[in-house]
C-alpha atoms as a PDB file:
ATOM      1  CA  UNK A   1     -43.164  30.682 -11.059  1.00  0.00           C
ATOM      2  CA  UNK A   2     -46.137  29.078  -9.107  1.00  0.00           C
ATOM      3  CA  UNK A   3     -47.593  31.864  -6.844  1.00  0.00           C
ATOM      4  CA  UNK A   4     -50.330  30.810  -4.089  1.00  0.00           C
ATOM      5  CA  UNK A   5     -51.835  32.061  -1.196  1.00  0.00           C
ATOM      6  CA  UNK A   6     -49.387  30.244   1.735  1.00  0.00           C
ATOM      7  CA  UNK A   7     -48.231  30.930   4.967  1.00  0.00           C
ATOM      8  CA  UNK A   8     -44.401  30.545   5.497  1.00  0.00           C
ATOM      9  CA  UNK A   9     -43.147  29.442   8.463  1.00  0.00           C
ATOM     10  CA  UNK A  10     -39.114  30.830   8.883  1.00  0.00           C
ATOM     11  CA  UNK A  11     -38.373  32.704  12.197  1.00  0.00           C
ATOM     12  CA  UNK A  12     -38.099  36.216  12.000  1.00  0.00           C
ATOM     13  CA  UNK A  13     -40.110  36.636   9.142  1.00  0.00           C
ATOM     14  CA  UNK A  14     -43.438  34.801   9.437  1.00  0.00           C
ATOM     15  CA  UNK A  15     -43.653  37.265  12.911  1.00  0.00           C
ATOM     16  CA  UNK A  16     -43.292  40.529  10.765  1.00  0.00           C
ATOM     17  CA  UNK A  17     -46.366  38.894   8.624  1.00  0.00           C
ATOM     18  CA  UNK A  18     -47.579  37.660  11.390  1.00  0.00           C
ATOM     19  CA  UNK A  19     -47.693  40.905  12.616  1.00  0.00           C
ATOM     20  CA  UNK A  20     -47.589  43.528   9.919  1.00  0.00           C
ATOM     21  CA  UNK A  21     -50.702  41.743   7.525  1.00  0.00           C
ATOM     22  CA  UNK A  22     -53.135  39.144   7.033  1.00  0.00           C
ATOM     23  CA  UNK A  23     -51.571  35.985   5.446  1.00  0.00           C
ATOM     24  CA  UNK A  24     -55.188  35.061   4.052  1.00  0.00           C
ATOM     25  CA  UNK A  25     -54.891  38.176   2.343  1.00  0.00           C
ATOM     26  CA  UNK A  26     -51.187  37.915   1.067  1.00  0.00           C
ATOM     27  CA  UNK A  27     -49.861  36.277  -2.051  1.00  0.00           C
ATOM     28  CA  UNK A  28     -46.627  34.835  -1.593  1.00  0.00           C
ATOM     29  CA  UNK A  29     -43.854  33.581  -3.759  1.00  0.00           C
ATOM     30  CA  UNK A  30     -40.969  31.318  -2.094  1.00  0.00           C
ATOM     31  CA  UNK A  31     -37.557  30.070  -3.026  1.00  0.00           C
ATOM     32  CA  UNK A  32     -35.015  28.893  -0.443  1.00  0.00           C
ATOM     33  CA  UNK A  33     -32.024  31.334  -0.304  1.00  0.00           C
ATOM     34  CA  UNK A  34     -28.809  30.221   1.365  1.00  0.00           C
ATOM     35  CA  UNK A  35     -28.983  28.982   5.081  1.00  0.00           C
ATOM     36  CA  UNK A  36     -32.843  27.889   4.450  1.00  0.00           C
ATOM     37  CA  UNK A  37     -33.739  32.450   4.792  1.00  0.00           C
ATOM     38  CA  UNK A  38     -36.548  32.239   2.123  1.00  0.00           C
ATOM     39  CA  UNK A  39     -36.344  34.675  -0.885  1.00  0.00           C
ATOM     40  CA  UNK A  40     -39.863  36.326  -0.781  1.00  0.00           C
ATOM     41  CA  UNK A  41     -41.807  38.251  -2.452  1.00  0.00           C
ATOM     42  CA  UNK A  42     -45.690  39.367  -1.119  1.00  0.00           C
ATOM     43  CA  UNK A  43     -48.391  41.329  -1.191  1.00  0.00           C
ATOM     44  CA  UNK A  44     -49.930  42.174   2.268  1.00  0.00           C
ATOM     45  CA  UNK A  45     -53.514  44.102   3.038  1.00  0.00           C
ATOM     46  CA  UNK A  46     -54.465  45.511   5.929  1.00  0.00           C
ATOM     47  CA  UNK A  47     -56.551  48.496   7.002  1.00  0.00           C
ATOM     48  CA  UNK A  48     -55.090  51.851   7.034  1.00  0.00           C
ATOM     49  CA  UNK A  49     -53.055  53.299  10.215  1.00  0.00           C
ATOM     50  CA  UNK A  50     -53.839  56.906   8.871  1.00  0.00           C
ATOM     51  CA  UNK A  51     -53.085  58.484   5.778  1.00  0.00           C
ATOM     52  CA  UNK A  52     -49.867  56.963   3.733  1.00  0.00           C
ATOM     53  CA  UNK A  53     -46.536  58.974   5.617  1.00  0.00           C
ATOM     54  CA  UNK A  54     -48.362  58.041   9.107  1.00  0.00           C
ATOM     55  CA  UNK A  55     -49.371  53.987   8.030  1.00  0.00           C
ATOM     56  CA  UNK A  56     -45.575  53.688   6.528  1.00  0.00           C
ATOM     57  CA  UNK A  57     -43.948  55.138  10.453  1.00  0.00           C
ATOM     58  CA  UNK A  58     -46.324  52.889  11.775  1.00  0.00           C
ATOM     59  CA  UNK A  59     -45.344  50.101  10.115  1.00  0.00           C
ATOM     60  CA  UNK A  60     -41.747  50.717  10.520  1.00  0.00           C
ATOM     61  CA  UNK A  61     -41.907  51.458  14.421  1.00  0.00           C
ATOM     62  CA  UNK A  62     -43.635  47.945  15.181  1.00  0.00           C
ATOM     63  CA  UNK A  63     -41.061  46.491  13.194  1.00  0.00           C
ATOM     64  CA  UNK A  64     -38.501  48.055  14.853  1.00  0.00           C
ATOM     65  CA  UNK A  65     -39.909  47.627  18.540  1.00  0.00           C
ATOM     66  CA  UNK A  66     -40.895  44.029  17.712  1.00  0.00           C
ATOM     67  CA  UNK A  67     -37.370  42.904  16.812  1.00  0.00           C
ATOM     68  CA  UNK A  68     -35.463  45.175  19.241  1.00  0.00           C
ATOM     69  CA  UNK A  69     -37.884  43.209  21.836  1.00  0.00           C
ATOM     70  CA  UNK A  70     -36.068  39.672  20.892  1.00  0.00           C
ATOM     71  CA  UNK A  71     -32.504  41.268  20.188  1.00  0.00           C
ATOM     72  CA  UNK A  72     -32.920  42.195  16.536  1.00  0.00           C
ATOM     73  CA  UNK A  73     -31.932  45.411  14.380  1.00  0.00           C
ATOM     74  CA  UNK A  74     -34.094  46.806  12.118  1.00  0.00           C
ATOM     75  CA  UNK A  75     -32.384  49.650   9.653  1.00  0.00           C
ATOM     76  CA  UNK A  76     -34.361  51.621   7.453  1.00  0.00           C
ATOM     77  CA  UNK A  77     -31.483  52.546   5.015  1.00  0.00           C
ATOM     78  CA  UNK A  78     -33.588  54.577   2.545  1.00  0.00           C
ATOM     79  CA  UNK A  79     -36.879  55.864   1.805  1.00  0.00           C
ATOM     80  CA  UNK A  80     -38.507  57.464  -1.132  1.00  0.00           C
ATOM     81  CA  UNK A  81     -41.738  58.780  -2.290  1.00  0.00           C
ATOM     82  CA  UNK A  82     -43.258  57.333  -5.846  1.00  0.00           C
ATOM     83  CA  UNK A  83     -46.218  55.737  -7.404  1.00  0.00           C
ATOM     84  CA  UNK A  84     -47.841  52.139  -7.679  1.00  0.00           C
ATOM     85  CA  UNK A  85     -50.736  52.308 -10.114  1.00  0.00           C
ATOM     86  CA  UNK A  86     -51.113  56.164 -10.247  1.00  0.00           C
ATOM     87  CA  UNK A  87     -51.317  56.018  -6.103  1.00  0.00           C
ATOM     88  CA  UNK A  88     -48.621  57.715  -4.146  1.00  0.00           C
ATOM     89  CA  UNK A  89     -46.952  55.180  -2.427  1.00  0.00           C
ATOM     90  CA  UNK A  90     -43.495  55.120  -0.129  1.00  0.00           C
ATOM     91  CA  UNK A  91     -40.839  52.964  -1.216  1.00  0.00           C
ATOM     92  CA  UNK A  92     -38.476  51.576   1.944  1.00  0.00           C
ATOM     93  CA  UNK A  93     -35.126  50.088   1.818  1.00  0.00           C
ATOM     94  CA  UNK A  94     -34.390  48.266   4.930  1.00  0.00           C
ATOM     95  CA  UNK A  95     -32.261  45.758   6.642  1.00  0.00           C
ATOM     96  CA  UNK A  96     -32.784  43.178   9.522  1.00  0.00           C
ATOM     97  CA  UNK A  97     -30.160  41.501  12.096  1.00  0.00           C
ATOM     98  CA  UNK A  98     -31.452  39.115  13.769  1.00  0.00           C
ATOM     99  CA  UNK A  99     -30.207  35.439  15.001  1.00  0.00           C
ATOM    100  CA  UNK A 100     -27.028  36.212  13.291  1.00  0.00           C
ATOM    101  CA  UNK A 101     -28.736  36.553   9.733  1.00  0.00           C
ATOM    102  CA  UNK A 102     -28.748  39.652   7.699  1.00  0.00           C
ATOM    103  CA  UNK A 103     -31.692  39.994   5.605  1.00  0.00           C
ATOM    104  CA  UNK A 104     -32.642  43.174   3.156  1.00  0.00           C
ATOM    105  CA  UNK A 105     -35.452  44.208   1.881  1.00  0.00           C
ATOM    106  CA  UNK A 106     -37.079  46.232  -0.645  1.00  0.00           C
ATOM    107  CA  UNK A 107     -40.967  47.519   0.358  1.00  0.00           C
ATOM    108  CA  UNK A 108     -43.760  49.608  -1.284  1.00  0.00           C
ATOM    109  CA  UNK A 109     -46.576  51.127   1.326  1.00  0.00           C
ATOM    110  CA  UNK A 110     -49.865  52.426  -1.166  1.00  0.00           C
ATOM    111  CA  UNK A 111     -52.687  52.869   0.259  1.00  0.00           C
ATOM    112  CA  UNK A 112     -56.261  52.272  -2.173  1.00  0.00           C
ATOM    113  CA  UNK A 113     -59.674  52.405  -0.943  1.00  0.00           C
ATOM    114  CA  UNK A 114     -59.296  52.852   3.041  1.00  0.00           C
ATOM    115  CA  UNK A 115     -56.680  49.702   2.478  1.00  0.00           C
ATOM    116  CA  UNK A 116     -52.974  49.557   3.205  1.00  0.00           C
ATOM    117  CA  UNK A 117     -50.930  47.626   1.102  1.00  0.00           C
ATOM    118  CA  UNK A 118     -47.411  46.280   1.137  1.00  0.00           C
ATOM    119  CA  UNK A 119     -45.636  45.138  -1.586  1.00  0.00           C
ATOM    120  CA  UNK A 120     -42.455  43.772  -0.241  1.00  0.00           C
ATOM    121  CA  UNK A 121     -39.315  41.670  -1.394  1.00  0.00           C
ATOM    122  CA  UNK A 122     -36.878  40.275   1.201  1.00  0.00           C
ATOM    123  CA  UNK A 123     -34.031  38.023   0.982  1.00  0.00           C
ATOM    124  CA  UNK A 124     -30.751  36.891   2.817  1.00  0.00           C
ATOM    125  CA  UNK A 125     -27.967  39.379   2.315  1.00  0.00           C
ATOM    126  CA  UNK A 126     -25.990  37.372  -0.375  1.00  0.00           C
ATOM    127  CA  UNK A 127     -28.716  36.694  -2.515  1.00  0.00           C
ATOM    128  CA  UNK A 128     -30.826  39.855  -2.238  1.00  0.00           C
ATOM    129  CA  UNK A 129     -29.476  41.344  -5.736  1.00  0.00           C
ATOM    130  CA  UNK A 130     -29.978  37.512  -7.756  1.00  0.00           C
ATOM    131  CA  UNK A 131     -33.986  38.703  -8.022  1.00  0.00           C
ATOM    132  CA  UNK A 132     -34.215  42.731  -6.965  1.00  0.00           C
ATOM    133  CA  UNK A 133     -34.694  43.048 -11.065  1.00  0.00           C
ATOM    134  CA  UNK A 134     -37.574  41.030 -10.590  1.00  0.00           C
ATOM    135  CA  UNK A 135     -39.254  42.389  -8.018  1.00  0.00           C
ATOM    136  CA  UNK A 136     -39.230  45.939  -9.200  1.00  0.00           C
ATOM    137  CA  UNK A 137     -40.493  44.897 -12.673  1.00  0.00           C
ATOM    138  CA  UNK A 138     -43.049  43.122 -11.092  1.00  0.00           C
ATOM    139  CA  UNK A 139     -44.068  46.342  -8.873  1.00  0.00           C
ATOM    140  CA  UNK A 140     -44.394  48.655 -12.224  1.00  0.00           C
ATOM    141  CA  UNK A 141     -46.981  46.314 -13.478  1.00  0.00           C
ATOM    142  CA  UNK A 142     -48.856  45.906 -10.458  1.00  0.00           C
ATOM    143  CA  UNK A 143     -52.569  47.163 -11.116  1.00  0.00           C
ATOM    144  CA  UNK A 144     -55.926  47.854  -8.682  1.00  0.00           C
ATOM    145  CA  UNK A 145     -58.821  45.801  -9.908  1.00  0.00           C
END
């Protein structure tokens, strides 16, 4: 897999990174998923909105306000607490409506050195579970330099 720093254009989700991060600062990988919703997987950082609990309801209100403002659904389905790199971090299970397209999602909020990150995975409904493995392995290896 060829990872680069990239920013994706697919409507609804280059507004949430748009939004939620700095693409300058985000590492992206891309596949196409059925009906063109990329399969993505990224690291976003962008300065803290509080400590950790506050930053993650932050995060998750704009994203909910933003797509209820174009006639989306945002669904946090779960939420846990756990660690990335010996840092307390939330984990988020979510799901999006939006143009008639479900998409899920998997996201870590940690938050090092005054930063926020997100480490999130997202993918069309049908092809969410093809590379969940993935992404999670890839989140227990993830390392602070």
């Amino acid at each position: 897999d060829v990872y680069k720093r990239q920013i994706i254009y697919s409507p609804p989700l280059f507004l949430l990174t748009f939004v939620l991060g700095s693409t300058e600062n985000s590492l992206v990988a891309s596949g196409t998923a059925t009906y063109d919703v990329p399969t993505k997987i990224k690291v976003s950082i962008i300065g803290a909105k509080g400590d950790l609990e506050e930053h993650n309801e932050w995060g998750l209100r704009l994203i909910g306000e933003i797509l209820r403002s174009i006639g989306g659904e945002f669904t946090v389905n779960s939420s846990g607490n756990t660690t990335i790199d010996n840092e307390d971090a939330i984990m988020n299970n979510w799901t999006l409506n939006l143009y008639g397209m479900e998409i899920k999602g998997k996201s870590f909020s940690v938050i090092y050195r005054g930063e926020a990150y997100s480490i999130s995975y997202e993918a069309d409904k049908e092809n969410f579970d093809a590379h969940i493995g993935q992404f999670e392995e890839m989140v227990k290896t993830f390392k602070f330099l």
